[in-house]
C-alpha atoms as a PDB file:
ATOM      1  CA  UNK A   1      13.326   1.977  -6.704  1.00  0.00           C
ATOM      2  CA  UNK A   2      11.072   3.519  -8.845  1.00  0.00           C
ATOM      3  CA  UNK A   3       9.483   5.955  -6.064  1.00  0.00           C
ATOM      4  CA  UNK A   4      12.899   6.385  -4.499  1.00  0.00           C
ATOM      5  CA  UNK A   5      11.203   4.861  -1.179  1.00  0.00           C
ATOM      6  CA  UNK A   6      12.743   2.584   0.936  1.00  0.00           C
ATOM      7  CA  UNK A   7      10.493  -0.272   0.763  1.00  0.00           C
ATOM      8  CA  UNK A   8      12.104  -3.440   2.568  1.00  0.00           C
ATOM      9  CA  UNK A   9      11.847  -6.339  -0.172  1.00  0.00           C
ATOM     10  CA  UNK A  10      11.749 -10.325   1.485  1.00  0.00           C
ATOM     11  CA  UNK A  11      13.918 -12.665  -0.630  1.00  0.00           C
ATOM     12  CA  UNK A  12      12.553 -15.807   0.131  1.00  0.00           C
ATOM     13  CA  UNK A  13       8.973 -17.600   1.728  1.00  0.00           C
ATOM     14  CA  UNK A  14       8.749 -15.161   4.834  1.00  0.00           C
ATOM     15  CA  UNK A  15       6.059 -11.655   4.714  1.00  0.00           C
ATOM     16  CA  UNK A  16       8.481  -8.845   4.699  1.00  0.00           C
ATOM     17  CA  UNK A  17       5.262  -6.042   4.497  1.00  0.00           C
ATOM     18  CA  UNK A  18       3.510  -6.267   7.885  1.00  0.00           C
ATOM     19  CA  UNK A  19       1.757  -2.298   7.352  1.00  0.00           C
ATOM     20  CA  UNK A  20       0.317  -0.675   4.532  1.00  0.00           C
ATOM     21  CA  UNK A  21       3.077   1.648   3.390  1.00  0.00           C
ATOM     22  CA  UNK A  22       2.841   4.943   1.048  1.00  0.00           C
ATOM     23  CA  UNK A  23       5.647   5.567  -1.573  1.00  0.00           C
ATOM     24  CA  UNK A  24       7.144   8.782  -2.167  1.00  0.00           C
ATOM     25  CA  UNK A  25       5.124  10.583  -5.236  1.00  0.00           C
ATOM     26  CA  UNK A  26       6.913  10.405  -8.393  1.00  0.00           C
ATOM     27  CA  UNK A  27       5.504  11.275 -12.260  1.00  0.00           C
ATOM     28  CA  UNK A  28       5.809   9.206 -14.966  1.00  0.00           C
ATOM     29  CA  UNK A  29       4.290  10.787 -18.665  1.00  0.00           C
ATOM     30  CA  UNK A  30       3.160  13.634 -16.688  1.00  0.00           C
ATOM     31  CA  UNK A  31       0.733  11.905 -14.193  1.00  0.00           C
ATOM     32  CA  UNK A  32       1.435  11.927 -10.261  1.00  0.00           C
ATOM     33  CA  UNK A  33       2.184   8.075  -9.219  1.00  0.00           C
ATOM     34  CA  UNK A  34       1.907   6.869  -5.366  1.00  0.00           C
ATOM     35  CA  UNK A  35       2.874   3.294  -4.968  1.00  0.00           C
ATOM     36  CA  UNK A  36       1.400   1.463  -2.219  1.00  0.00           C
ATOM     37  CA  UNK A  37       3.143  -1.648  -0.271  1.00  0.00           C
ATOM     38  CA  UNK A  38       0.411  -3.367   1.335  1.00  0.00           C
ATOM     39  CA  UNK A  39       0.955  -7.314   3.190  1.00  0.00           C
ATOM     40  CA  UNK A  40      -0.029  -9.727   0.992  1.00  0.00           C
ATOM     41  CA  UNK A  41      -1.976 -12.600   1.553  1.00  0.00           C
ATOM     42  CA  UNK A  42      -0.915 -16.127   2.678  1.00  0.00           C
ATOM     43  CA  UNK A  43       1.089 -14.319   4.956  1.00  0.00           C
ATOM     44  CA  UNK A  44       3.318 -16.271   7.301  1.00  0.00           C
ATOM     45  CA  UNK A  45       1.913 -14.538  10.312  1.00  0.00           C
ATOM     46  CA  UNK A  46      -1.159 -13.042  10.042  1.00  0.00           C
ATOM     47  CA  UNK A  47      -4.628 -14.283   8.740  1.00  0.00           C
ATOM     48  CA  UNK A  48      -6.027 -13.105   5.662  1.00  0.00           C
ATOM     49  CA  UNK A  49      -9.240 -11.620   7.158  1.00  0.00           C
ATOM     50  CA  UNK A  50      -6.666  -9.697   9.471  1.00  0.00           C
ATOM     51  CA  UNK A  51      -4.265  -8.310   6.288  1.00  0.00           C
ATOM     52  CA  UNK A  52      -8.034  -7.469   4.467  1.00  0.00           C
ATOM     53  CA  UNK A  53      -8.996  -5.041   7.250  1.00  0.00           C
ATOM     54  CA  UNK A  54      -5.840  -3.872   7.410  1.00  0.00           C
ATOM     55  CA  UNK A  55      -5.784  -3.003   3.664  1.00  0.00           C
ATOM     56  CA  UNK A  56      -9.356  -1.924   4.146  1.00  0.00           C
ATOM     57  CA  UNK A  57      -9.062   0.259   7.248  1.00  0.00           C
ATOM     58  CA  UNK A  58      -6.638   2.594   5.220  1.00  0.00           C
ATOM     59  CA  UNK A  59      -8.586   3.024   1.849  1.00  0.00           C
ATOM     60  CA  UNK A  60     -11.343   3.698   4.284  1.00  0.00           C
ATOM     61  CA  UNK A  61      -9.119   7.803   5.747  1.00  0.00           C
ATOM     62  CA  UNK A  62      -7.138   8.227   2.345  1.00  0.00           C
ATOM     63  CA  UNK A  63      -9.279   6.941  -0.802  1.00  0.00           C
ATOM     64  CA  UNK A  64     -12.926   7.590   0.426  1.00  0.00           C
ATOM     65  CA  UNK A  65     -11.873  11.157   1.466  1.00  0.00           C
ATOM     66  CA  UNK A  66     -10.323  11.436  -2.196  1.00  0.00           C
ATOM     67  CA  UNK A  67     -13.090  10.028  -3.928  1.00  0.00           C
ATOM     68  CA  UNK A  68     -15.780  12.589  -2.217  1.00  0.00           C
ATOM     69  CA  UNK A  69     -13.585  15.474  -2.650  1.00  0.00           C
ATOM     70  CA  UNK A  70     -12.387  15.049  -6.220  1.00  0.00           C
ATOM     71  CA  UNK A  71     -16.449  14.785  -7.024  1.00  0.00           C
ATOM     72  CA  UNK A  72     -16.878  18.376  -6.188  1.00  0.00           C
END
């Protein structure tokens, strides 16, 4: 609610996140916020190795990029 983003939330034992999701940007105190949804582990269909890359796979094209460009 916070983002205004229309992230689904599960309400009982089943995964409700199956993709990493980006938040609308928001600013709290002056600093730009982006939430991230990502699957969590113990999921009920997925392995955790699997939900790792996944999580991995998009730090790898959005914080790597960020990281080497805000070192300029």
């Amino acid at each position: 609610m916070a983002s205004g983003s229309q992230f689904r939330v599960g309400m009982d034992l089943h995964s409700c996140t199956a993709e990493v999701q980006v938040a609308n940007e928001f600013t709290i105190d002056g600093r730009r916020v982006v939430l991230i949804d990502t699957p969590g582990f113990d999921d009920t269909n997925v392995s955790d190795s699997d939900i790792l890359e996944k999580i991995a796979a998009f730090l790898a094209v959005t914080w790597v990029p960020l990281l080497s460009y805000r070192s300029r």
